[in-house]
C-alpha atoms as a PDB file:
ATOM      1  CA  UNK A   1       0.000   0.000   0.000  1.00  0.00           C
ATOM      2  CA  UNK A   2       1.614   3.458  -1.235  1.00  0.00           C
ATOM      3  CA  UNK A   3       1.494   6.485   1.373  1.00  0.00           C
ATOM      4  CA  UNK A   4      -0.932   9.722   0.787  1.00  0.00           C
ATOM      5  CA  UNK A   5       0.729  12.517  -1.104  1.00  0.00           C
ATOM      6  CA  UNK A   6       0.912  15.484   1.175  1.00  0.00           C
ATOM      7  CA  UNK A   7       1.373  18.681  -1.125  1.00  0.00           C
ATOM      8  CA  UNK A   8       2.296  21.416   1.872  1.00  0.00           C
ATOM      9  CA  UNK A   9       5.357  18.976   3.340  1.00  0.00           C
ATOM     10  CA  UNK A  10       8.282  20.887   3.436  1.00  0.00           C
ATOM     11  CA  UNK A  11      11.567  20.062   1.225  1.00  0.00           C
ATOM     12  CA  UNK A  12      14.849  19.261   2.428  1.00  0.00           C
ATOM     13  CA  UNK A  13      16.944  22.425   2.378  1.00  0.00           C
ATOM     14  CA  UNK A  14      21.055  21.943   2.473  1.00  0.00           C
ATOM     15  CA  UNK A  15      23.465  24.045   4.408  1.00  0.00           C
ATOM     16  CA  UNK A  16      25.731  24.659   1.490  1.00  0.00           C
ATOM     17  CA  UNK A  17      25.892  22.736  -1.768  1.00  0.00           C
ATOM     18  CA  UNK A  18      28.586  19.305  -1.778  1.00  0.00           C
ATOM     19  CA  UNK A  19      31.129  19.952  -4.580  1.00  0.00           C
ATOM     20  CA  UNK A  20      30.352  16.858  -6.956  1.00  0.00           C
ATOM     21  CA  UNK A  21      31.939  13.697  -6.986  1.00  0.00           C
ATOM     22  CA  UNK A  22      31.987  13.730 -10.488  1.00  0.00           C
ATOM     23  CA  UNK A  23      35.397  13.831 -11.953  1.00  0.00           C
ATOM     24  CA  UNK A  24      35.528  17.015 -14.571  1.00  0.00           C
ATOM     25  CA  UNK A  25      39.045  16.462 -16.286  1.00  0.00           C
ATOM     26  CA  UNK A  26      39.574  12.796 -17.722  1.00  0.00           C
ATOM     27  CA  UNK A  27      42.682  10.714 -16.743  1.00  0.00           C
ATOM     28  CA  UNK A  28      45.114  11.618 -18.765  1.00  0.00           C
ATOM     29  CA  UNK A  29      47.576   8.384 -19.933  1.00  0.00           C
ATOM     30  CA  UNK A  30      51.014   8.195 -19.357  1.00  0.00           C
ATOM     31  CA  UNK A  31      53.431  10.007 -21.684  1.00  0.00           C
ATOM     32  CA  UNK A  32      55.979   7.647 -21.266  1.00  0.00           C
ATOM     33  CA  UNK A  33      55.424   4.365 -23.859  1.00  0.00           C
ATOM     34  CA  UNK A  34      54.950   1.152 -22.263  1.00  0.00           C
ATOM     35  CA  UNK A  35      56.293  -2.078 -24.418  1.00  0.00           C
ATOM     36  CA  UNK A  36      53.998  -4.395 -25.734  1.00  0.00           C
ATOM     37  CA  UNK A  37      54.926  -7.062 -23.540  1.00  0.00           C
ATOM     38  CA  UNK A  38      53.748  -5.458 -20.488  1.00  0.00           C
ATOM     39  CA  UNK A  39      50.453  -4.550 -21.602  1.00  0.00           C
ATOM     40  CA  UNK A  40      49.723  -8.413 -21.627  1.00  0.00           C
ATOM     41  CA  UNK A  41      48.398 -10.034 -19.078  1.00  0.00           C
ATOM     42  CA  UNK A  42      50.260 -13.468 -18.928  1.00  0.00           C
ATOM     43  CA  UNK A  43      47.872 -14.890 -16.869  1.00  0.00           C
ATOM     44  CA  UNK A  44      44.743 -14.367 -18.528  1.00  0.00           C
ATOM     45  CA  UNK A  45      43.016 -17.500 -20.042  1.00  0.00           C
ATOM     46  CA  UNK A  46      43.477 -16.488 -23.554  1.00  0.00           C
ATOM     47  CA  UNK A  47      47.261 -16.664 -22.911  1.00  0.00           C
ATOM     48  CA  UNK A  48      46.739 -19.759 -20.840  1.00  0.00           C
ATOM     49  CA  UNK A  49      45.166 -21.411 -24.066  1.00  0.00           C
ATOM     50  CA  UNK A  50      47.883 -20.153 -26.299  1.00  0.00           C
ATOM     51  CA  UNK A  51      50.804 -21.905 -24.299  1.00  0.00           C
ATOM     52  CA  UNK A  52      48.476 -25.181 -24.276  1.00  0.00           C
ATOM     53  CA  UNK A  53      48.431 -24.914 -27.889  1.00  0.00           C
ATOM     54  CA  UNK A  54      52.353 -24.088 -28.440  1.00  0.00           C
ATOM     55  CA  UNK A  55      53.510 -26.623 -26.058  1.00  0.00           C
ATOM     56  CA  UNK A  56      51.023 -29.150 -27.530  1.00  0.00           C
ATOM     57  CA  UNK A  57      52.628 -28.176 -31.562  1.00  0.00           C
ATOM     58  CA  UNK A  58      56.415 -28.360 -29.480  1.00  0.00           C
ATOM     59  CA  UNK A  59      55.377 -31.344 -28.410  1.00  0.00           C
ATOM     60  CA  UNK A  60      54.387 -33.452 -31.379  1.00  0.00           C
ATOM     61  CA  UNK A  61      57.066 -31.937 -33.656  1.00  0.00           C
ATOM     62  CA  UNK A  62      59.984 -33.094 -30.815  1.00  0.00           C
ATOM     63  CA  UNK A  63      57.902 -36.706 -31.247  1.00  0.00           C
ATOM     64  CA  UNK A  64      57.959 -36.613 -34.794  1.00  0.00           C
ATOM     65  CA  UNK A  65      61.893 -35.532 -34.916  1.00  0.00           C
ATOM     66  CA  UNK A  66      62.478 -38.610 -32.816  1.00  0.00           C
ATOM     67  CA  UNK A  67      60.929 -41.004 -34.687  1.00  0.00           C
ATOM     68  CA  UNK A  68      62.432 -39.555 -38.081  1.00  0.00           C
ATOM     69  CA  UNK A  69      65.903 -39.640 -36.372  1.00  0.00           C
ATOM     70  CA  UNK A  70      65.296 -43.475 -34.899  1.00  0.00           C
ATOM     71  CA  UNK A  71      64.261 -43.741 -38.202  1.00  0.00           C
ATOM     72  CA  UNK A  72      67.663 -42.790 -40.065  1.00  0.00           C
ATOM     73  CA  UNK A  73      69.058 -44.712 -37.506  1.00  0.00           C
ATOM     74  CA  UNK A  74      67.939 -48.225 -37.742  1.00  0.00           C
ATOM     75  CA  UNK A  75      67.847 -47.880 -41.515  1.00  0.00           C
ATOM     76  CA  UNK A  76      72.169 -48.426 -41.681  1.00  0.00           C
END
């Protein structure tokens, strides 16, 4: 149930007005240049999925150089 309007109640007066929290000049970035490499967050799981991948390709080429070189090997 809502509450009766009641047109003579009297309005909320403040003492003096807040300054606003509102920030009225943006950040301004750094001058100085950062290197690409630490922009990137390492951690994140994009990057987490990338070294899967690489270490997954590393992986399978070291297995295939193996078996190419036992390969050559046993051939003689």
């Amino acid at each position: 149930m809502s509450k009766l309007l009641k047109p003579d109640k009297k309005t909320v007066e403040l003492d003096s007005p807040r300054p606003s929290r509102i920030r009225r000049e943006p950040v301004r970035p750094d001058t100085k240049l950062e290197s690409l490499a630490g922009k990137i967050d390492w951690g994140s799981r994009e990057w987490e999925i990338r070294f899967a991948v690489g270490g997954i390709v590393m992986f399978s080429l070291g297995i295939a150089a193996l078996a190419i070189d036992i390969g050559e090997v046993l051939s003689r």
